[in-house]
N, C-alpha and C. Protein backbone atom coordinates (compact mmCIF):
# COMPACT_ATOMS: atom_id res chain seq x y z
N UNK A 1 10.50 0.11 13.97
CA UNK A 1 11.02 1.42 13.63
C UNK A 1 10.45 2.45 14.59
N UNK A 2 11.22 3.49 14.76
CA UNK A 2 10.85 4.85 15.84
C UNK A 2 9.47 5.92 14.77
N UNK A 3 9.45 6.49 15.56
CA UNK A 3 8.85 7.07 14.65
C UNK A 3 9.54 8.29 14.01
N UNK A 4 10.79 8.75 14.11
CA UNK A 4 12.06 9.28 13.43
C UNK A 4 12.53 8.93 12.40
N UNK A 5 12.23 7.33 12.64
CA UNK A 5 12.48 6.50 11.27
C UNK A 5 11.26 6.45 10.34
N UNK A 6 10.18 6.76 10.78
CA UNK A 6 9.13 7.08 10.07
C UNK A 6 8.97 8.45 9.14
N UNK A 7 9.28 9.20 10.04
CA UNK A 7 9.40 10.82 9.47
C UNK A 7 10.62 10.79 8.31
N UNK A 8 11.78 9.94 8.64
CA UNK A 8 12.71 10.05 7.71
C UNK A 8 11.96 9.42 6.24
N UNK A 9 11.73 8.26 6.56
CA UNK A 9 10.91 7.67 4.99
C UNK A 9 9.90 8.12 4.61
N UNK A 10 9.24 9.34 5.40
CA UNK A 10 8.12 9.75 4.88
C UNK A 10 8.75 11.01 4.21
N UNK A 11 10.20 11.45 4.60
CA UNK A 11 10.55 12.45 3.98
C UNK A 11 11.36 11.99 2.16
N UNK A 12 12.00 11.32 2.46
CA UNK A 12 13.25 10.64 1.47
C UNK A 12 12.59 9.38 0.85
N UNK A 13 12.31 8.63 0.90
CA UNK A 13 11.55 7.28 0.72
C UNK A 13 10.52 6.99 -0.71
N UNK A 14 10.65 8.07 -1.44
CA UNK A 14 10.22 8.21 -2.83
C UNK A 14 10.19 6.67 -3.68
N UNK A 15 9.59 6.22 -3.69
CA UNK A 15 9.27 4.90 -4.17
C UNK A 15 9.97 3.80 -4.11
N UNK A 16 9.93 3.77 -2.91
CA UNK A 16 10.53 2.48 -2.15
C UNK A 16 9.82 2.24 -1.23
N UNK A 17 9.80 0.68 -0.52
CA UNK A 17 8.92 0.20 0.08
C UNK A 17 9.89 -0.27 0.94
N UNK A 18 9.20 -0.49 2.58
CA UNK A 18 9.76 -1.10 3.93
C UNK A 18 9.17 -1.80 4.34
N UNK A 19 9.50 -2.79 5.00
CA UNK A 19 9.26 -3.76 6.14
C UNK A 19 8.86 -3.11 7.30
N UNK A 20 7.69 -3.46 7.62
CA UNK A 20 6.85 -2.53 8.63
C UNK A 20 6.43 -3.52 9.60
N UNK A 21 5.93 -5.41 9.74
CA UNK A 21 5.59 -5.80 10.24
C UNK A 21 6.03 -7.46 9.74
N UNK A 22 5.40 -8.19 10.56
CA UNK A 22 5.73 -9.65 10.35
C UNK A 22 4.42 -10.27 10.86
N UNK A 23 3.68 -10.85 9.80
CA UNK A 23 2.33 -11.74 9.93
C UNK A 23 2.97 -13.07 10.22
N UNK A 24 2.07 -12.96 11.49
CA UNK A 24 2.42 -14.93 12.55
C UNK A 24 1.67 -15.71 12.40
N UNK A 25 -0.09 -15.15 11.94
CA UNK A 25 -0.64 -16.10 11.91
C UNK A 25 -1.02 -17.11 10.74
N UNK A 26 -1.06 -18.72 11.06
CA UNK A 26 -0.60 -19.49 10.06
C UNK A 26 -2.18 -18.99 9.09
N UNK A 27 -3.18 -19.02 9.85
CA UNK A 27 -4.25 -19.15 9.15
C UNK A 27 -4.42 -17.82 8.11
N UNK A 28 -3.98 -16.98 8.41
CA UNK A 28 -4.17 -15.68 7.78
C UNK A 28 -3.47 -16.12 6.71
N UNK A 29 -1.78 -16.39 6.62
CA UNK A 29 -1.02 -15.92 5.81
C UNK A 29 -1.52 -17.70 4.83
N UNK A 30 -2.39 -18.68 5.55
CA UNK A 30 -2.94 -19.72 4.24
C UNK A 30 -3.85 -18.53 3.24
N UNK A 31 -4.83 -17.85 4.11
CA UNK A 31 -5.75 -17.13 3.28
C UNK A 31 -4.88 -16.24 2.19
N UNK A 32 -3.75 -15.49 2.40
CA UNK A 32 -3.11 -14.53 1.74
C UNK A 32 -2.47 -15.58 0.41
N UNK A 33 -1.30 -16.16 1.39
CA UNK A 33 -0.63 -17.51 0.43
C UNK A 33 0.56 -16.59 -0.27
N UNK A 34 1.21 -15.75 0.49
CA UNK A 34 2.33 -14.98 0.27
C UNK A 34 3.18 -15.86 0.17
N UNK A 35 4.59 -14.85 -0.54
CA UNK A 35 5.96 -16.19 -0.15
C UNK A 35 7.02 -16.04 1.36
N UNK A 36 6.18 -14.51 1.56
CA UNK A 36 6.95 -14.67 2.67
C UNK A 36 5.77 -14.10 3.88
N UNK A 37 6.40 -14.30 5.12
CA UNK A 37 5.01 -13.31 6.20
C UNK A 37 5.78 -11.90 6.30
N UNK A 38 6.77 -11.22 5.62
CA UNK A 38 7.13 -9.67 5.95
C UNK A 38 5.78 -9.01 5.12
N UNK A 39 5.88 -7.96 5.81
CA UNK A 39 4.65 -7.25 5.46
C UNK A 39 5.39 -5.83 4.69
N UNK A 40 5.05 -5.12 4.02
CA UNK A 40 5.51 -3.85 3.57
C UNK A 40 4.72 -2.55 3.59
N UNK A 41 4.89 -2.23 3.40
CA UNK A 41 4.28 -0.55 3.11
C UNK A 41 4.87 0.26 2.05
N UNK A 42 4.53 1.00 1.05
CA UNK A 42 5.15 1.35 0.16
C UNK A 42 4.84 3.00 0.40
N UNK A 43 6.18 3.51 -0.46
CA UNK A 43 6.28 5.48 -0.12
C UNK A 43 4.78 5.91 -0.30
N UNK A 44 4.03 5.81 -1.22
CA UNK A 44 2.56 6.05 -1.91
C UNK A 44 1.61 6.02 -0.92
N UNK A 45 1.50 4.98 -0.10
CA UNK A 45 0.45 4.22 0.89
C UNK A 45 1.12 4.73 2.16
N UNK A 46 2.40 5.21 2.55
CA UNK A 46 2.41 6.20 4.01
C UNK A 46 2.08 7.20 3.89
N UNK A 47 2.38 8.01 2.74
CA UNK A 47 2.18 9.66 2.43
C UNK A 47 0.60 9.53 2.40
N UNK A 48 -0.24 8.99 2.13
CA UNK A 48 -1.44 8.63 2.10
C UNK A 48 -2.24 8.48 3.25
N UNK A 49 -1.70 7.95 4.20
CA UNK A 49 -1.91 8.10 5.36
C UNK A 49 -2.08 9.20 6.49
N UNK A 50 -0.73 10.10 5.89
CA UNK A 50 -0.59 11.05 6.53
C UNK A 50 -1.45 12.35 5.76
N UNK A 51 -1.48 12.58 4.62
CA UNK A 51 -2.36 13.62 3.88
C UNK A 51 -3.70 13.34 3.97
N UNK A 52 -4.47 12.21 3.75
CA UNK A 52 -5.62 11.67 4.02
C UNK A 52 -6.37 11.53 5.13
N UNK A 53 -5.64 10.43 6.05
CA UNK A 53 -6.20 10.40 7.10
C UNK A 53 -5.59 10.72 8.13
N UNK A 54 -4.95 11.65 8.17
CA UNK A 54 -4.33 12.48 9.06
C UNK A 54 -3.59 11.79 10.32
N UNK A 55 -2.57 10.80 9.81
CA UNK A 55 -1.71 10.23 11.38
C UNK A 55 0.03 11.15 10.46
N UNK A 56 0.19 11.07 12.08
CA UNK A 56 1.51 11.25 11.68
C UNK A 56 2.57 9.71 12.18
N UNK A 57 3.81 10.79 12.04
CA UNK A 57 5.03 9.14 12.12
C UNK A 57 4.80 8.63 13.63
N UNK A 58 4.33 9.25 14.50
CA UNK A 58 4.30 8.61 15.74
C UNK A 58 3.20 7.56 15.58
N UNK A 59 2.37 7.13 14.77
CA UNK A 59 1.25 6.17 14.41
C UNK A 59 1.48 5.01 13.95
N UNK A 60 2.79 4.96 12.99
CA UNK A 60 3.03 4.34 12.11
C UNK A 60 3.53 3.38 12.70
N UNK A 61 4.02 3.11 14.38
CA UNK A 61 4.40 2.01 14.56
C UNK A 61 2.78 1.03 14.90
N UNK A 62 2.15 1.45 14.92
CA UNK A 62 0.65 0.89 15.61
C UNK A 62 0.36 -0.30 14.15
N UNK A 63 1.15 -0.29 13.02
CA UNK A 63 1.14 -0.93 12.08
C UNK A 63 0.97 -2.46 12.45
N UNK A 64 2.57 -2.42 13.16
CA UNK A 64 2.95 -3.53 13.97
C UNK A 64 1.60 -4.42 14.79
N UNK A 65 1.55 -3.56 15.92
CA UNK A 65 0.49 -4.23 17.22
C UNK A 65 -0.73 -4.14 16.40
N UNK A 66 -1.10 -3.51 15.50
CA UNK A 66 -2.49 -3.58 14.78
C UNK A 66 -2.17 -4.82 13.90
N UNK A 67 -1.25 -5.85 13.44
CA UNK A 67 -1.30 -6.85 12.34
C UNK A 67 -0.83 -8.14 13.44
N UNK A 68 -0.38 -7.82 15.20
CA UNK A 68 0.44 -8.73 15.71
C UNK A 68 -1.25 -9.05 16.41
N UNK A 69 -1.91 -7.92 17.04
CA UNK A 69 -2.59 -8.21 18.24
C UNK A 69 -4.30 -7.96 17.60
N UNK A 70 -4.48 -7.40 16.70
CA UNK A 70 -5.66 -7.02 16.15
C UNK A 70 -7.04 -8.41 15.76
N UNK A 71 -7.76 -8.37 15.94
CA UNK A 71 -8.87 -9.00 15.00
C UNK A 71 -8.69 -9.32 13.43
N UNK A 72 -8.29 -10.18 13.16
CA UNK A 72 -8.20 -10.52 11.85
C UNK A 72 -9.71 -10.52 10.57
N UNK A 73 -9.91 -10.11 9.82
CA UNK A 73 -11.36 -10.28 8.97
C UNK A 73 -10.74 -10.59 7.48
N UNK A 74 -11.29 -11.54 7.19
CA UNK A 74 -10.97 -11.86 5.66
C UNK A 74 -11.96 -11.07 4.71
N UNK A 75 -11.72 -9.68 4.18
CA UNK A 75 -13.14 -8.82 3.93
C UNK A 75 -13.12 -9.07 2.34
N UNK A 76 -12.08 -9.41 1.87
CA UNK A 76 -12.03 -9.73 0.09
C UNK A 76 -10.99 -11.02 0.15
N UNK A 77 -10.89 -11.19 -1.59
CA UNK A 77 -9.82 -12.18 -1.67
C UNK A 77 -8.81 -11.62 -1.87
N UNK A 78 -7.63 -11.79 -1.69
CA UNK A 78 -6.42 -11.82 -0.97
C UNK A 78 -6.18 -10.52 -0.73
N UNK A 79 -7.15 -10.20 0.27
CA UNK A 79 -6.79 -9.55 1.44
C UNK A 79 -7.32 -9.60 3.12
N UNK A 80 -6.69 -9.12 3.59
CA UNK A 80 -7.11 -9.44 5.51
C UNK A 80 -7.31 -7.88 5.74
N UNK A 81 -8.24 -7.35 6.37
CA UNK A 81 -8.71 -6.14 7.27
C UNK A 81 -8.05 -6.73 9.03
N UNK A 82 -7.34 -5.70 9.49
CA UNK A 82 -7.08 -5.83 11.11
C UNK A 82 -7.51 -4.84 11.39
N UNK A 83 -8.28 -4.75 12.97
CA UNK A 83 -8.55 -4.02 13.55
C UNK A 83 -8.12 -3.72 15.04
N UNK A 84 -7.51 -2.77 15.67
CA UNK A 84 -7.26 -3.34 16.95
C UNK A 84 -7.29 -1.55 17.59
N UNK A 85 -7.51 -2.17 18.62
CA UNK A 85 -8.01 -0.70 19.84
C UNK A 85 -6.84 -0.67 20.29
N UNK A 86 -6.45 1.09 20.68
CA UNK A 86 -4.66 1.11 21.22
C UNK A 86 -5.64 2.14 22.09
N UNK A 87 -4.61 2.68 22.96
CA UNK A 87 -4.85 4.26 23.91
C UNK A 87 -5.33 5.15 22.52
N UNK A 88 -4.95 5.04 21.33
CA UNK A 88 -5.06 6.71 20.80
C UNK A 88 -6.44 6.44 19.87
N UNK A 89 -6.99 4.62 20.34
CA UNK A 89 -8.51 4.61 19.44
C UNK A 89 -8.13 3.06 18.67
N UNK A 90 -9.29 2.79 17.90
CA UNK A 90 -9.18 1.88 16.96
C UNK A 90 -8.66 2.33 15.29
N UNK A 91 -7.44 1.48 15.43
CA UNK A 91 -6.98 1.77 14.09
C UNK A 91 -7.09 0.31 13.22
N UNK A 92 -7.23 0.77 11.50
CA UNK A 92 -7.47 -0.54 10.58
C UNK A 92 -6.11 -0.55 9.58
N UNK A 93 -5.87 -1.65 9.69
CA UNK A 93 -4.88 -2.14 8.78
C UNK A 93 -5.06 -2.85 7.63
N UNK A 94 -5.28 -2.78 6.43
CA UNK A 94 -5.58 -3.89 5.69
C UNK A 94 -4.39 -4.27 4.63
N UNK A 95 -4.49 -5.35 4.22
CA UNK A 95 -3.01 -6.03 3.79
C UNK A 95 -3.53 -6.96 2.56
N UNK A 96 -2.65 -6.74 2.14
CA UNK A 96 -2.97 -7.22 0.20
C UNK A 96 -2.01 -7.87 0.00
N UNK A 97 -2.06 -9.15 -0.85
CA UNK A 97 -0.99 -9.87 -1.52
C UNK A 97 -0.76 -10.11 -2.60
N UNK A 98 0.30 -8.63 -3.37
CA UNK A 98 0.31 -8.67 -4.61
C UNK A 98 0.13 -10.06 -5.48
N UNK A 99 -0.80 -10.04 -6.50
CA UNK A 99 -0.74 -11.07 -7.41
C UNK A 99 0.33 -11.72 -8.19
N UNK A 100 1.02 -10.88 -8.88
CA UNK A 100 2.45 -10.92 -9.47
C UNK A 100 3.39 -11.83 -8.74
N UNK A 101 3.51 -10.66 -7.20
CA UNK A 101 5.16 -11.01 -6.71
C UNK A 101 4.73 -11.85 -5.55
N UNK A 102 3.44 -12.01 -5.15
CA UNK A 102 2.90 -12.89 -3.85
C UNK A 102 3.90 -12.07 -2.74
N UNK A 103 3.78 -10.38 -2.85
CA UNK A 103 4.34 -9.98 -1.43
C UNK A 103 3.07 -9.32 -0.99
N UNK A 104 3.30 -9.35 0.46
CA UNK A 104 2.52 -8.59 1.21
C UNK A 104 2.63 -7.29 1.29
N UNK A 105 1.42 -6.23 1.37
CA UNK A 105 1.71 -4.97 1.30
C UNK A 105 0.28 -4.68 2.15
N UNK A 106 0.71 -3.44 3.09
CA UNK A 106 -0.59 -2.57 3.29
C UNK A 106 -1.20 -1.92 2.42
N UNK A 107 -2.61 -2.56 2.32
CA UNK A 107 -3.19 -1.27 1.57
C UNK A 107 -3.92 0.12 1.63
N UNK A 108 -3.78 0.11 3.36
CA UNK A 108 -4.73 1.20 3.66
C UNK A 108 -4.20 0.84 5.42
N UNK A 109 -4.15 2.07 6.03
CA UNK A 109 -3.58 2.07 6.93
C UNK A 109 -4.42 3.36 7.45
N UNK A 110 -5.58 3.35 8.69
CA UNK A 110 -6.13 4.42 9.27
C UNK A 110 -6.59 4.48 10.76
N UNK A 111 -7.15 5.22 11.36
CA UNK A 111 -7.75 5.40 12.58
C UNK A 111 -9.40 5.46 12.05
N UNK A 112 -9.74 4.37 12.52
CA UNK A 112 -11.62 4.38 13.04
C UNK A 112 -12.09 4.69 13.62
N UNK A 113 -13.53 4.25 14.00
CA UNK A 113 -14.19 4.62 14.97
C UNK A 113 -14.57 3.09 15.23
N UNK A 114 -15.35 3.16 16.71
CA UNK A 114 -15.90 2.17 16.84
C UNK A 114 -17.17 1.47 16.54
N UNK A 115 -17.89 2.41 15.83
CA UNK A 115 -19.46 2.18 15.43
C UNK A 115 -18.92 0.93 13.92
N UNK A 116 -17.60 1.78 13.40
CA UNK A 116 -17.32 1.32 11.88
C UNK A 116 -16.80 -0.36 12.26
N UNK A 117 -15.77 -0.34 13.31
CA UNK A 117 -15.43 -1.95 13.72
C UNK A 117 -16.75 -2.65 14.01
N UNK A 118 -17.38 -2.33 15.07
CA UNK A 118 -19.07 -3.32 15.05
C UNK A 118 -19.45 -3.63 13.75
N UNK A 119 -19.72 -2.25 12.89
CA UNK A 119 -20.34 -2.27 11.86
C UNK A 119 -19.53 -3.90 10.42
N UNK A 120 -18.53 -3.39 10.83
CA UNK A 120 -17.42 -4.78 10.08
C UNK A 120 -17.49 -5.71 10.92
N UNK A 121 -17.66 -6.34 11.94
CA UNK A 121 -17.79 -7.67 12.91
C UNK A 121 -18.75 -8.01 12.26
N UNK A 122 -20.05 -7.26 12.44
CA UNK A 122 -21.06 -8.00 12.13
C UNK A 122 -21.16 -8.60 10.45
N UNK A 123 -20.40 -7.64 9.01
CA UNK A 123 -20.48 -8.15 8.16
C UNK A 123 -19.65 -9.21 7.96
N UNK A 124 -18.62 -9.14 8.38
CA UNK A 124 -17.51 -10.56 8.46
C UNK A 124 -17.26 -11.49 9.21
């Protein structure tokens, strides 16, 4: 998605959820044990993003290359922390697999620092 298409669902998108990414790796998605590898994001958890930790829609594609190209950390059970360095910094992705419906969802979507990624290498 553009990030036009971002701004639009961050405008209209009132509790509905999108397809934001596609998890490849086999080992991750054994740890998760989803039914599918689409990943989601729900209206709640972008607006959250943007009021909180301050990204806007031009960020939101970094979703993608942060879950395709990132460092994987298994930091709880069924969930994965990604971390991955772009031009605009290190951003964290972390991804949850509802219990219920076994879908994947972001649960937290931000920009770090790099003291905080060391600081997570070394615990995970």
């Amino acid at each position: 998605m553009y990030p036009r298409d971002w701004q639009k669902f961050l405008e209209i998108g009132a509790g509905k959820d999108i397809a934001c990414a596609q998890l490849l790796s086999d080992e991750v998605l054994e740890h998760l044990d989803p039914l599918s590898d689409k990943l989601f994001i729900g209206h709640d958890t972008a607006l959250k993003a943007v009021s909180k930790h301050r990204l806007g829609p031009e960020h939101f594609p970094l979703i993608f290359d942060t879950v395709e190209r990132g460092m994987a950390l298994a930091d709880r059970d069924r969930h994965v922390t990604f971390l991955h360095e772009t031009d605009l910094g290190w951003f964290q992705v972390t991804v949850k697999c509802a219990l219920a419906s076994k879908r994947l969802y972001v649960a937290t979507f931000y920009q770090t620092r790099e003291r905080d990624v060391q600081s997570k290498r070394r615990r995970f």
